[in-house]
PDB file of N, CA and C in Angstrom:
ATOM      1  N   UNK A   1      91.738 -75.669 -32.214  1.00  0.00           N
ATOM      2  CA  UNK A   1      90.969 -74.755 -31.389  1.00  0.00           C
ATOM      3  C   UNK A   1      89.755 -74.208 -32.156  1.00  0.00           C
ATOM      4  N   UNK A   2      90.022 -73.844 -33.871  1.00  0.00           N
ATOM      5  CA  UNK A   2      89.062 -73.091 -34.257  1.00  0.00           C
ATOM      6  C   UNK A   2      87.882 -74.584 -34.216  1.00  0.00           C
ATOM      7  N   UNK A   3      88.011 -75.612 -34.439  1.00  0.00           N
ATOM      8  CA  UNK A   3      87.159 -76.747 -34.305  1.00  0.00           C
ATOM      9  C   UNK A   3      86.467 -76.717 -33.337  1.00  0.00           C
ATOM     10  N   UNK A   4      87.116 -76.403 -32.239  1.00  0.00           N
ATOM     11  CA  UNK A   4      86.271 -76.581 -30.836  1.00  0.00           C
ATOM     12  C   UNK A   4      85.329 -75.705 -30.716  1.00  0.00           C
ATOM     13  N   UNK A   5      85.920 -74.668 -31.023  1.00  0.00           N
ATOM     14  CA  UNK A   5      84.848 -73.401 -31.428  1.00  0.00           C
ATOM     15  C   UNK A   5      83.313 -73.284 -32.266  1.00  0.00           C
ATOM     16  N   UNK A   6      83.543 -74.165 -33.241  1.00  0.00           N
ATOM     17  CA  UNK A   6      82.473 -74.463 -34.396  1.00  0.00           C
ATOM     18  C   UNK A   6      81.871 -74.912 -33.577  1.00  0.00           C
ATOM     19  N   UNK A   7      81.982 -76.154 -33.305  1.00  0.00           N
ATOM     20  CA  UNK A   7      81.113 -77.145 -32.743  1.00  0.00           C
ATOM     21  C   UNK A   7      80.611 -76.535 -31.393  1.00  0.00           C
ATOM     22  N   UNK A   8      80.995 -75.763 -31.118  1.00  0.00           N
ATOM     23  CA  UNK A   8      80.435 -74.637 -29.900  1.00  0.00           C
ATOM     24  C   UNK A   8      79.421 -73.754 -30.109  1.00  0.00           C
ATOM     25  N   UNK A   9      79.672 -73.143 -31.540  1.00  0.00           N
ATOM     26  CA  UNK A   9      78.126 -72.506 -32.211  1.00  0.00           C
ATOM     27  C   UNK A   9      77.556 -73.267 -32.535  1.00  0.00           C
ATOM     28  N   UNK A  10      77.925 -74.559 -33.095  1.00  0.00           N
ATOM     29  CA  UNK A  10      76.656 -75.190 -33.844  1.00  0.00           C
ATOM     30  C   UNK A  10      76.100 -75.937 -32.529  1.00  0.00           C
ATOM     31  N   UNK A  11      76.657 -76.490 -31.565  1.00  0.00           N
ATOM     32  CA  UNK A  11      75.535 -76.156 -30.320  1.00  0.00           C
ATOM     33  C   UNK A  11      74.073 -74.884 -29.608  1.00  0.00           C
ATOM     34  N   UNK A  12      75.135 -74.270 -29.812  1.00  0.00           N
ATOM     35  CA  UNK A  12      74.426 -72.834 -29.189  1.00  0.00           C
ATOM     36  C   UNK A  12      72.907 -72.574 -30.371  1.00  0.00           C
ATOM     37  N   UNK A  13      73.638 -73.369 -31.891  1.00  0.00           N
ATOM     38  CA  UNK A  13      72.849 -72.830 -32.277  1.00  0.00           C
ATOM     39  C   UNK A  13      71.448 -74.104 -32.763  1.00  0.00           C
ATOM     40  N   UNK A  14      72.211 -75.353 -32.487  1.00  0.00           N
ATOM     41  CA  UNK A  14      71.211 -75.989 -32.137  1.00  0.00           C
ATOM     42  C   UNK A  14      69.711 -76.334 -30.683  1.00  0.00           C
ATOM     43  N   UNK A  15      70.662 -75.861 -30.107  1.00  0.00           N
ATOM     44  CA  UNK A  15      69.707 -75.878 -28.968  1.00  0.00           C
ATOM     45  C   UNK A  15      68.574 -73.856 -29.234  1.00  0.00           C
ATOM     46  N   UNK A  16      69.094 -73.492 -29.813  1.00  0.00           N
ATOM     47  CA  UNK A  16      68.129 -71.929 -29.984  1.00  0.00           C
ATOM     48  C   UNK A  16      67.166 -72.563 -31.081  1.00  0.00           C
ATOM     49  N   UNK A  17      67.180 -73.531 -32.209  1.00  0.00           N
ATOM     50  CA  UNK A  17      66.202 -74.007 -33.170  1.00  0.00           C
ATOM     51  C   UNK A  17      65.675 -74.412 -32.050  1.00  0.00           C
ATOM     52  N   UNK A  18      65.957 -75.641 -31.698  1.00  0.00           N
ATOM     53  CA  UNK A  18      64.580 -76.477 -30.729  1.00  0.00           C
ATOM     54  C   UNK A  18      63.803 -75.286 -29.635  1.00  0.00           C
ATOM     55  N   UNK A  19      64.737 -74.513 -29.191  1.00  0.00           N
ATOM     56  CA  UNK A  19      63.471 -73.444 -28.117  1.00  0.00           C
ATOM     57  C   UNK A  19      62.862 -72.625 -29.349  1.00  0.00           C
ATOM     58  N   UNK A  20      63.179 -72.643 -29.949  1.00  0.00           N
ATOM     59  CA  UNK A  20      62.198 -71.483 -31.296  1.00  0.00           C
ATOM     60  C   UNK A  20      61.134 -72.447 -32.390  1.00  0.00           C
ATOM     61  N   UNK A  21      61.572 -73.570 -32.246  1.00  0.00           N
ATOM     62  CA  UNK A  21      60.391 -74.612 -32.699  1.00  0.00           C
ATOM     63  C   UNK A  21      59.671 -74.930 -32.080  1.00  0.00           C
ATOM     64  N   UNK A  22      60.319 -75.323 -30.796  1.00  0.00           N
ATOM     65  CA  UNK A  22      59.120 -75.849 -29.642  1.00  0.00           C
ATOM     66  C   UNK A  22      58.199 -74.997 -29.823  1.00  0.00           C
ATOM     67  N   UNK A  23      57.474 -74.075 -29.983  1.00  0.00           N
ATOM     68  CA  UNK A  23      56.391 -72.819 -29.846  1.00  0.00           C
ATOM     69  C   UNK A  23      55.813 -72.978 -31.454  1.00  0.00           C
ATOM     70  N   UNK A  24      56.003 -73.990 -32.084  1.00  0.00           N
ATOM     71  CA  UNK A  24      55.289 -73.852 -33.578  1.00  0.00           C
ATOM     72  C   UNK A  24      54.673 -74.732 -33.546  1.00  0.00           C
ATOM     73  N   UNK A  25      54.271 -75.882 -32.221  1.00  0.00           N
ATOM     74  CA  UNK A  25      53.879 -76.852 -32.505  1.00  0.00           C
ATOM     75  C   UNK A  25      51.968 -76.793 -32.480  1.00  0.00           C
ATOM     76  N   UNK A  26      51.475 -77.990 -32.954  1.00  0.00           N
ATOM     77  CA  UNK A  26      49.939 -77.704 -33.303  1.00  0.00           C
ATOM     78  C   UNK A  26      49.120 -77.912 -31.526  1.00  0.00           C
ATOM     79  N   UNK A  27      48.687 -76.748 -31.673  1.00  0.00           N
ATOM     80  CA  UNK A  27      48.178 -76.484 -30.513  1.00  0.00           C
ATOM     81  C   UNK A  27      46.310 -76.802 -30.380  1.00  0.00           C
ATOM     82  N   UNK A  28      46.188 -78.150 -29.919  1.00  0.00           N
ATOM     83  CA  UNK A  28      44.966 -78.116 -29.569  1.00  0.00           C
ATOM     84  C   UNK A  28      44.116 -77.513 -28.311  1.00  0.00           C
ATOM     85  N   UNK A  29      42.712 -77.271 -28.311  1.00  0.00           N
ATOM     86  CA  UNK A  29      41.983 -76.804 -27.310  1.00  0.00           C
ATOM     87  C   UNK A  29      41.026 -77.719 -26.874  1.00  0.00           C
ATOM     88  N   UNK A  30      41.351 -79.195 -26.436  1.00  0.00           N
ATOM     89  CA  UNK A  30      40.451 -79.826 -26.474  1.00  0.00           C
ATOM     90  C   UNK A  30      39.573 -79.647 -25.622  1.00  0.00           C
ATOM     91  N   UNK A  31      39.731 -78.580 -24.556  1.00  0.00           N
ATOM     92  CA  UNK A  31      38.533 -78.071 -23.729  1.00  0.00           C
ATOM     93  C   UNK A  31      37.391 -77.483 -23.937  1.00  0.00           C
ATOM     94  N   UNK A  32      37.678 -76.701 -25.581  1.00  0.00           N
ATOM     95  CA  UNK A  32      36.883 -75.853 -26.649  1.00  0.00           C
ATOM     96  C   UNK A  32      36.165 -77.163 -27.476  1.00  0.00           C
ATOM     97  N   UNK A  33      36.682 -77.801 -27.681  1.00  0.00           N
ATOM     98  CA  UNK A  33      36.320 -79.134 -28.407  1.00  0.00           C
ATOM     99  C   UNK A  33      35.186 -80.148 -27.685  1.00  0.00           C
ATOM    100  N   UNK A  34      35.319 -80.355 -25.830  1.00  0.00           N
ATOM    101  CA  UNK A  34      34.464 -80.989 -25.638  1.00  0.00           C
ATOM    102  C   UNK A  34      33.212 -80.619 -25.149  1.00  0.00           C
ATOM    103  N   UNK A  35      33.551 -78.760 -25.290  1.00  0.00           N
ATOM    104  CA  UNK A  35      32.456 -78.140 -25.071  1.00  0.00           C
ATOM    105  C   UNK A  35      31.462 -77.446 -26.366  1.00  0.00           C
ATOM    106  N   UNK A  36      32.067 -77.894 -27.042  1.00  0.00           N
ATOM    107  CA  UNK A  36      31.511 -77.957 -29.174  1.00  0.00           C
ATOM    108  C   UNK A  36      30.633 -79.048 -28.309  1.00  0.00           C
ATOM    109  N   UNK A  37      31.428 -80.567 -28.807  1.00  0.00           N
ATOM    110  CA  UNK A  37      30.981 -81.667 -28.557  1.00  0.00           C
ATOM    111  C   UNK A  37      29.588 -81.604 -28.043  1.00  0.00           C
ATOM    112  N   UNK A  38      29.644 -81.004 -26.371  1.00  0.00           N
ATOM    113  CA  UNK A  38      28.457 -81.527 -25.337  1.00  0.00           C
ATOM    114  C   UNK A  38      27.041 -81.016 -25.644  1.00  0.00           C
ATOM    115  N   UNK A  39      27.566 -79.461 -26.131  1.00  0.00           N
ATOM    116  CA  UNK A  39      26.610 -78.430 -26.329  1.00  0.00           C
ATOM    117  C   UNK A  39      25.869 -78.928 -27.682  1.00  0.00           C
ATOM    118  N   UNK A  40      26.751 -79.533 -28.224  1.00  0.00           N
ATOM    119  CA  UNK A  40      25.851 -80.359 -29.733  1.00  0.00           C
ATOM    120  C   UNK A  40      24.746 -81.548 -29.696  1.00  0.00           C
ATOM    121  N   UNK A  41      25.315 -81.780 -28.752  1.00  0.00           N
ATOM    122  CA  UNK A  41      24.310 -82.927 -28.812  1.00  0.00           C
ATOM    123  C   UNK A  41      23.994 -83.689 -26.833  1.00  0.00           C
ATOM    124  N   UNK A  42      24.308 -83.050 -26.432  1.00  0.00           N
ATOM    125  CA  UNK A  42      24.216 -83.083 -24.653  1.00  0.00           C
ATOM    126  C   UNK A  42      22.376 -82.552 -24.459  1.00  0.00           C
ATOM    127  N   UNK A  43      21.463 -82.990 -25.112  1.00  0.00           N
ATOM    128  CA  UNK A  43      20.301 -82.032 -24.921  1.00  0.00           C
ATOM    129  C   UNK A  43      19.653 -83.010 -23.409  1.00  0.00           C
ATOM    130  N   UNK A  44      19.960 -84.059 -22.681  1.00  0.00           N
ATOM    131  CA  UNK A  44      19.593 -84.620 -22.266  1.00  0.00           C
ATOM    132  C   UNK A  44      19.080 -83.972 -21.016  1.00  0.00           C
ATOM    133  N   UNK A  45      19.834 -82.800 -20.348  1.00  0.00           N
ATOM    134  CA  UNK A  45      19.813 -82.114 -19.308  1.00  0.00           C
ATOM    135  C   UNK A  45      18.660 -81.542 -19.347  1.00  0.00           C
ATOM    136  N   UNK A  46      17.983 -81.193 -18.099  1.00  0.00           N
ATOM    137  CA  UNK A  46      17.230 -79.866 -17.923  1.00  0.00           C
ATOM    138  C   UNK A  46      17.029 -79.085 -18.754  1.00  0.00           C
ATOM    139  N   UNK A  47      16.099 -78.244 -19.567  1.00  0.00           N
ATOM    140  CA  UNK A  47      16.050 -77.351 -20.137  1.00  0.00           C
ATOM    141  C   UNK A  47      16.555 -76.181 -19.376  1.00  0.00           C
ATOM    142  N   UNK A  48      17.723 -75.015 -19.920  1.00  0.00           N
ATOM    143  CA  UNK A  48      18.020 -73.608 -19.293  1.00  0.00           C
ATOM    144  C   UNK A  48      16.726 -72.959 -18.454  1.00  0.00           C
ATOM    145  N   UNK A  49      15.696 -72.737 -19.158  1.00  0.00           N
ATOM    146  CA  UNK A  49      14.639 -72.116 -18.835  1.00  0.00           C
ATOM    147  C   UNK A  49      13.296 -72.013 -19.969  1.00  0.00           C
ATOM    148  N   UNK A  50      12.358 -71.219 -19.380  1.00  0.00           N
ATOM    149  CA  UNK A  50      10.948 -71.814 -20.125  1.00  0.00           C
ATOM    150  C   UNK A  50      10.841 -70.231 -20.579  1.00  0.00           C
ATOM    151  N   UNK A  51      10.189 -69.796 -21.523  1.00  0.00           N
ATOM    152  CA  UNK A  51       9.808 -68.621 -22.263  1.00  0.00           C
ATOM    153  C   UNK A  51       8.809 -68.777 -23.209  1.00  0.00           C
ATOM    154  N   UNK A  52       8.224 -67.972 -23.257  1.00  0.00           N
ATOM    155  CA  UNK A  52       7.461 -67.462 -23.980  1.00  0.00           C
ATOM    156  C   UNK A  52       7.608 -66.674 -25.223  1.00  0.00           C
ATOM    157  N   UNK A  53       7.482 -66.748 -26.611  1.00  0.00           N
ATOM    158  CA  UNK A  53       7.938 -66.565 -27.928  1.00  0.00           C
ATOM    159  C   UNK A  53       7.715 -65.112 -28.337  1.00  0.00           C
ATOM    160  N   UNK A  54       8.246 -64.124 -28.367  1.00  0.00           N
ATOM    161  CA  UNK A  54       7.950 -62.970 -29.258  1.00  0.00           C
ATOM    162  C   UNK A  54       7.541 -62.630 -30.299  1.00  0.00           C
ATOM    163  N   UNK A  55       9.109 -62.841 -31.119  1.00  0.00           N
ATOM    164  CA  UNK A  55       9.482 -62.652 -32.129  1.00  0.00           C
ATOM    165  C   UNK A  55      10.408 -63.615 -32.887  1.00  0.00           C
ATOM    166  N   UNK A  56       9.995 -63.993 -33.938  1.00  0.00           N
ATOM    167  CA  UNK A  56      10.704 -65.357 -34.687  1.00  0.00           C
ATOM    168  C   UNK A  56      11.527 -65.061 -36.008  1.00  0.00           C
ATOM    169  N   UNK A  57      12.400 -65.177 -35.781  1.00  0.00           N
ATOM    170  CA  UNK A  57      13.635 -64.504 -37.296  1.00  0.00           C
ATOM    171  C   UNK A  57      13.802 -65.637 -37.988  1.00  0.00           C
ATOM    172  N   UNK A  58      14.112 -65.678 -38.997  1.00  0.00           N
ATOM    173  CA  UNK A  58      14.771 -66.939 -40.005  1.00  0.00           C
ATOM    174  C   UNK A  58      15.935 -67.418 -39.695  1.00  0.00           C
ATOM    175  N   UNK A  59      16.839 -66.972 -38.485  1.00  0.00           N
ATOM    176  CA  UNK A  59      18.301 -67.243 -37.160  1.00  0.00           C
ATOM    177  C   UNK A  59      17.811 -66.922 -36.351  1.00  0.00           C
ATOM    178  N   UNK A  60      17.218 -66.180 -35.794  1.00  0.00           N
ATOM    179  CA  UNK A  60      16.503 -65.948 -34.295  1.00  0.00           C
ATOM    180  C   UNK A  60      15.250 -66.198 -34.019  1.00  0.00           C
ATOM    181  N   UNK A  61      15.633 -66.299 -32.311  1.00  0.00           N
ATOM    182  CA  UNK A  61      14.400 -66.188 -32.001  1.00  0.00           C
ATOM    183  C   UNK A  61      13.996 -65.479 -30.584  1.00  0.00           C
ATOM    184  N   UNK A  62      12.877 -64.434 -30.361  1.00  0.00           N
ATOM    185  CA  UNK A  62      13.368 -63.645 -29.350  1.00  0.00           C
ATOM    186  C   UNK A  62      12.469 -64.137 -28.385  1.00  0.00           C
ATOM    187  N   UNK A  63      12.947 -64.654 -27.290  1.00  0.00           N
ATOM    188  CA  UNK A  63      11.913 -64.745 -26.100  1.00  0.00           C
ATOM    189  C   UNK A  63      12.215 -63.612 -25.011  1.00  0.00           C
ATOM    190  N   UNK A  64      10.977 -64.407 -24.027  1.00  0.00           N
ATOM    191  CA  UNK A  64      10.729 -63.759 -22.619  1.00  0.00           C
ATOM    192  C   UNK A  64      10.442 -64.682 -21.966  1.00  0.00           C
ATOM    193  N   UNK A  65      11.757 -64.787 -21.141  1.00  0.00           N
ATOM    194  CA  UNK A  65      12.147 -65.506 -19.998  1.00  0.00           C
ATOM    195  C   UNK A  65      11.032 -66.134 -18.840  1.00  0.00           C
ATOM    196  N   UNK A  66      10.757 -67.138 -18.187  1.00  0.00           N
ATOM    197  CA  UNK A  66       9.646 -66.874 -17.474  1.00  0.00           C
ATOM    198  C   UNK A  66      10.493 -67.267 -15.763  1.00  0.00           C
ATOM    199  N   UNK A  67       9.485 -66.869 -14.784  1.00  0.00           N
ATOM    200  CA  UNK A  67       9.750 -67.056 -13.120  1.00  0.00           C
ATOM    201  C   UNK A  67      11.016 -66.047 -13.066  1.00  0.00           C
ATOM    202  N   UNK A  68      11.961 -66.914 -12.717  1.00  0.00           N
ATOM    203  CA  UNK A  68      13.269 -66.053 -12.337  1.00  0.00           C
ATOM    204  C   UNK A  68      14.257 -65.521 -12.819  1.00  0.00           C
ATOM    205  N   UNK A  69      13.837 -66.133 -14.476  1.00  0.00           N
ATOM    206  CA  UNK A  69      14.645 -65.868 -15.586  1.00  0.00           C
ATOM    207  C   UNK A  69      13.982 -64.811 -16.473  1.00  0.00           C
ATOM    208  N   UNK A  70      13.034 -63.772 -16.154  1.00  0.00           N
ATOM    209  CA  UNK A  70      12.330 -62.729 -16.764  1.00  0.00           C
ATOM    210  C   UNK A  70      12.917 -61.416 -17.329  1.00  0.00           C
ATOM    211  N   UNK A  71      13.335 -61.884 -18.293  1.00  0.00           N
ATOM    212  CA  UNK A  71      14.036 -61.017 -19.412  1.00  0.00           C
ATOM    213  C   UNK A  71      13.979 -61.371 -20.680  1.00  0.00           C
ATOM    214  N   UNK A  72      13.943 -60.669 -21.789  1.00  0.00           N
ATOM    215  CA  UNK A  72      13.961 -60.430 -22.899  1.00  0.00           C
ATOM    216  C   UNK A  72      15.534 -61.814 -23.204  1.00  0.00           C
ATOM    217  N   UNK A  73      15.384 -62.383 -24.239  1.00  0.00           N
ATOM    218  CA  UNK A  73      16.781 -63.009 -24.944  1.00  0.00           C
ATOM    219  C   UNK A  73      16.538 -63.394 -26.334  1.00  0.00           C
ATOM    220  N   UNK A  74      17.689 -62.599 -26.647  1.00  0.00           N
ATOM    221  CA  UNK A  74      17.396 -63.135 -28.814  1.00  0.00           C
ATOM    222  C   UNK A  74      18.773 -63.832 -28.542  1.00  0.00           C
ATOM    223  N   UNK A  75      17.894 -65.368 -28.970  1.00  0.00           N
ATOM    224  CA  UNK A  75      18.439 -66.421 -29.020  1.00  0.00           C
ATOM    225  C   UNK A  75      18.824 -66.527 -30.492  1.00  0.00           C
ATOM    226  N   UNK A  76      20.163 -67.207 -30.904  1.00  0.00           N
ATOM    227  CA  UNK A  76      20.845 -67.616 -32.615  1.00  0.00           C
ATOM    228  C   UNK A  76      20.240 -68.629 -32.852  1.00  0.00           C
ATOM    229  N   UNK A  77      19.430 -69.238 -33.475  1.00  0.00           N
ATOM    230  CA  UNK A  77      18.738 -70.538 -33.417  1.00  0.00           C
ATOM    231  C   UNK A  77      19.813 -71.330 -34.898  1.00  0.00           C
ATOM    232  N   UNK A  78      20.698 -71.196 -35.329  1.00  0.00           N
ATOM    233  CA  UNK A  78      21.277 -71.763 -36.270  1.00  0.00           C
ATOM    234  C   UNK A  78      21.659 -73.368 -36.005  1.00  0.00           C
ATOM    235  N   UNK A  79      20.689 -74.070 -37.456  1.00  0.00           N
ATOM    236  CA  UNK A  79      20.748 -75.254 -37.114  1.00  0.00           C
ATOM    237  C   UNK A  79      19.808 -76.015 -36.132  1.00  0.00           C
ATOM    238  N   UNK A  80      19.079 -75.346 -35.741  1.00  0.00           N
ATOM    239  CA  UNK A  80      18.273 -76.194 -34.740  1.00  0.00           C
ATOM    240  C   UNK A  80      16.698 -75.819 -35.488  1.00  0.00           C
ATOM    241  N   UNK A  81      15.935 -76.882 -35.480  1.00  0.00           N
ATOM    242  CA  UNK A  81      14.644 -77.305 -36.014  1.00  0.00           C
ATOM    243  C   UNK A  81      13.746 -77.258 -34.560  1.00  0.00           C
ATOM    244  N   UNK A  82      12.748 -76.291 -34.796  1.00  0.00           N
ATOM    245  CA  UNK A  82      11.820 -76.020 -34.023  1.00  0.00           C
ATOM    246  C   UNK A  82      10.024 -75.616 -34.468  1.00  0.00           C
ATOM    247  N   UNK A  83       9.138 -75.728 -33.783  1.00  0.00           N
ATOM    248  CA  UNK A  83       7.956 -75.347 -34.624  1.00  0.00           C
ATOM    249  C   UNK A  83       7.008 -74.619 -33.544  1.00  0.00           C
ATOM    250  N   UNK A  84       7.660 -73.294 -32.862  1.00  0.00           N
ATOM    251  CA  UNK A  84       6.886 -72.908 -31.983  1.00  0.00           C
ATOM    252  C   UNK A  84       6.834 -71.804 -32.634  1.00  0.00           C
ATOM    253  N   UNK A  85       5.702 -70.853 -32.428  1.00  0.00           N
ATOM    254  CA  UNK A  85       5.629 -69.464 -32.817  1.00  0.00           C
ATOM    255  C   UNK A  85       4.952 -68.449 -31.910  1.00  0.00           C
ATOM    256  N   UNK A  86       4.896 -67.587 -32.661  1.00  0.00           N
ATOM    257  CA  UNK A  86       4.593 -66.174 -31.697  1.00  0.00           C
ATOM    258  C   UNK A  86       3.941 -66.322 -31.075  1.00  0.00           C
ATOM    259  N   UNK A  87       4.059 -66.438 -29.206  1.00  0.00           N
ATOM    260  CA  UNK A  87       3.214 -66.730 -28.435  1.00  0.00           C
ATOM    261  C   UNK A  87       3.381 -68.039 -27.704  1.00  0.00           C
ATOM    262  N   UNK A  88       3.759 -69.121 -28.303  1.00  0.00           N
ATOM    263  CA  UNK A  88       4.212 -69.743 -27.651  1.00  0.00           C
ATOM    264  C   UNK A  88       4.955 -70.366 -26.381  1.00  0.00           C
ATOM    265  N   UNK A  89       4.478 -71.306 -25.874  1.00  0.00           N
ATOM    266  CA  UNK A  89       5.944 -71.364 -24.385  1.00  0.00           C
ATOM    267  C   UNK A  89       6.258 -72.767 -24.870  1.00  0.00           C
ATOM    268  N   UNK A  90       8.303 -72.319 -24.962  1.00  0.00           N
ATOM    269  CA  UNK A  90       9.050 -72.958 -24.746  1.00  0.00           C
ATOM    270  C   UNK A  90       9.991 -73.060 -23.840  1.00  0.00           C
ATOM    271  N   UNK A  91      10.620 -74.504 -24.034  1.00  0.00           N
ATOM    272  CA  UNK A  91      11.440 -75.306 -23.226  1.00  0.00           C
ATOM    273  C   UNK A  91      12.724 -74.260 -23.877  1.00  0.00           C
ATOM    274  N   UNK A  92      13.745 -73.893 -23.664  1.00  0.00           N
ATOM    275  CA  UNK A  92      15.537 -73.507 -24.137  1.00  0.00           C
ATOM    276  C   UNK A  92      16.447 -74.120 -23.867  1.00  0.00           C
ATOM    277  N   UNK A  93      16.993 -74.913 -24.329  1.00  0.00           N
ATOM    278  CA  UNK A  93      18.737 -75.651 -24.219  1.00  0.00           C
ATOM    279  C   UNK A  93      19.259 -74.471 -24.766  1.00  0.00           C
ATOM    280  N   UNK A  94      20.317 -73.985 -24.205  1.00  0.00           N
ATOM    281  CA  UNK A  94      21.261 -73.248 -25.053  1.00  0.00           C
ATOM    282  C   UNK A  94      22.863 -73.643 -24.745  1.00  0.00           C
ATOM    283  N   UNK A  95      23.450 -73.322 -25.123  1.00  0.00           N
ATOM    284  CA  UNK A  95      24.980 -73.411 -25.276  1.00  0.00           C
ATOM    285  C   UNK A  95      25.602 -73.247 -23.737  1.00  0.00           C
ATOM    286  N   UNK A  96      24.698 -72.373 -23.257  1.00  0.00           N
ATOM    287  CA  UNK A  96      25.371 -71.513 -21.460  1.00  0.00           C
ATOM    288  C   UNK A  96      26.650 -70.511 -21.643  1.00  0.00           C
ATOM    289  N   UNK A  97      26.423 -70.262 -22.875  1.00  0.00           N
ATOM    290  CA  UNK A  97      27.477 -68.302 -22.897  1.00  0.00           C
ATOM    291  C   UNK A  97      26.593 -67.428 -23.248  1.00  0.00           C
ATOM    292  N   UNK A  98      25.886 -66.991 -22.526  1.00  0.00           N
ATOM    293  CA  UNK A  98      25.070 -65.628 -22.728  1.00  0.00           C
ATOM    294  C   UNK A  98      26.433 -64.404 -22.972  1.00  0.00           C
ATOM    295  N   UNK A  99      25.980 -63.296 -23.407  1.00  0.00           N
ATOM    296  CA  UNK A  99      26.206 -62.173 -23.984  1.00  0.00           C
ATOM    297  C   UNK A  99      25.535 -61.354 -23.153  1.00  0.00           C
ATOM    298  N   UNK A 100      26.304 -60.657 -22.250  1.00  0.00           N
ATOM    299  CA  UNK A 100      25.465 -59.455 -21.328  1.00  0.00           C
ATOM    300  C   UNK A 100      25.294 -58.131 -22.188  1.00  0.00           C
ATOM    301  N   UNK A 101      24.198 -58.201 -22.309  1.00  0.00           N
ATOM    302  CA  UNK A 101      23.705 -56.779 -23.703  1.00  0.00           C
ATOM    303  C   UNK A 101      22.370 -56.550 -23.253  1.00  0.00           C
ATOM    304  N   UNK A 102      21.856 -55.901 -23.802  1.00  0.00           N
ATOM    305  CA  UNK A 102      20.652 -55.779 -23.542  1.00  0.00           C
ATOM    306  C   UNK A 102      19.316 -55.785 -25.081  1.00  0.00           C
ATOM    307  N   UNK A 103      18.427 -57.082 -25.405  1.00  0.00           N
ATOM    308  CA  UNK A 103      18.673 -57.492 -24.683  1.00  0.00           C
ATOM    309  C   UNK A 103      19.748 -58.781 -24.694  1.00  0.00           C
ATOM    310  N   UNK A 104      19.944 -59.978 -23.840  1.00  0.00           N
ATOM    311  CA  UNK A 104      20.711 -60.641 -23.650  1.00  0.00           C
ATOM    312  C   UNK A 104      20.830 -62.169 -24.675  1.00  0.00           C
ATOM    313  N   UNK A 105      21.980 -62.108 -25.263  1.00  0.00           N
ATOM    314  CA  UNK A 105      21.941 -63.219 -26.391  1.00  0.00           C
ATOM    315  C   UNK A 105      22.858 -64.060 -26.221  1.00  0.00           C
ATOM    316  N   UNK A 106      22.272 -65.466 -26.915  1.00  0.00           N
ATOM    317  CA  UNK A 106      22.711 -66.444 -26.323  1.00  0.00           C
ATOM    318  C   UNK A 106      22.721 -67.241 -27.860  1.00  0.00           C
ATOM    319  N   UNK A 107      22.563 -68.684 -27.832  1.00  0.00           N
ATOM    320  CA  UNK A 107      23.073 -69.699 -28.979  1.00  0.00           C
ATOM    321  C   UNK A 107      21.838 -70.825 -28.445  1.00  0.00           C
ATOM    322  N   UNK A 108      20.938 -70.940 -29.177  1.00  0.00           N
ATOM    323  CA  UNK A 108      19.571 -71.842 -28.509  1.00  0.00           C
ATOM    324  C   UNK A 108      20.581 -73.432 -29.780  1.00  0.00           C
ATOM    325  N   UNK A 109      20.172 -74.176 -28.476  1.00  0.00           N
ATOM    326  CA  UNK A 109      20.676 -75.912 -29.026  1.00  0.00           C
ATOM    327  C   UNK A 109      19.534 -76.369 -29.436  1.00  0.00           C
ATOM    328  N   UNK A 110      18.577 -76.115 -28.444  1.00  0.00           N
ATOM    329  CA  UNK A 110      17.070 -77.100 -28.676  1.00  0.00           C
ATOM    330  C   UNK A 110      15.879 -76.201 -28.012  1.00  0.00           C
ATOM    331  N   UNK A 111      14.632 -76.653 -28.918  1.00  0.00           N
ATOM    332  CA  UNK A 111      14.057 -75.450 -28.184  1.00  0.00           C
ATOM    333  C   UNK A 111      12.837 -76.486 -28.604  1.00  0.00           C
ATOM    334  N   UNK A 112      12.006 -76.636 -27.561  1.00  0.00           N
ATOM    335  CA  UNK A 112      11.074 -77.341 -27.548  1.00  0.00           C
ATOM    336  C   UNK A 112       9.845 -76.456 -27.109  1.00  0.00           C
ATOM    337  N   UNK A 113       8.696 -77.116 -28.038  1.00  0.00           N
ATOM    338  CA  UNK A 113       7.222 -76.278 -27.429  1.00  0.00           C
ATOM    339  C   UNK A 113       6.530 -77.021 -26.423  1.00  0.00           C
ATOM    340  N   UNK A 114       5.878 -76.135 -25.717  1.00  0.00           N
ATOM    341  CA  UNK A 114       5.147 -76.908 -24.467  1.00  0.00           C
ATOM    342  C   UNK A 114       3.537 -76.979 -24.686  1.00  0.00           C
ATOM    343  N   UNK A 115       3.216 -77.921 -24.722  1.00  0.00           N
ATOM    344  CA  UNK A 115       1.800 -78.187 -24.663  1.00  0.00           C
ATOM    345  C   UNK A 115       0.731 -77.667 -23.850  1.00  0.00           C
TER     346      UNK A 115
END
């Protein structure tokens, strides 16, 4: 009897490891991943919107929005190679997660000058 018993906890207590392991396993986000991915190198689309250059930081860069998009945005320019300056109108790729702040910041992918 005491046998039957053992082997009765060491059930109980095998099946409580596997529900308490199951939850350690490596958890990917590959939804976070293919939106790394697109935003890296997806510049093919439409530009977000067109602006006009403010202010230019050594990571930022602050525009003003133009038509319907007329607002102030300090864009993170990290990593991206651009050669527009104060005054300028550019093209904006950005990431598409703005930051509602004021003013409104965002993650510039590509930022092209307009002729």
């Amino acid at each position: 009897m005491t046998r039957l018993r053992c082997m009765s906890w060491s059930g109980y207590v095998l099946v409580l490891m596997v529900l308490v392991t199951a939850g350690c396993g490596d958890v990917t986000n590959d939804s976070l991943d293919n939106y790394r991915d697109q935003g890296a190198v997806d510049v093919s689309r439409e530009a977000d919107f067109e602006a006009v250059v403010t202010e230019k930081g050594e990571k930022t860069i602050t525009v003003i929005g133009m038509g319907a998009v007329s607002q102030t945005y300090i864009l993170a320019t990290n990593e991206v190679a651009y050669t527009a300056e104060v005054g300028d109108r550019v093209r904006i790729w950005t990431t598409g997660r703005y930051q509602e702040s004021h003013p409104v910041q965002a993650t510039a992918i590509k930022i092209e000058r307009v002729e």
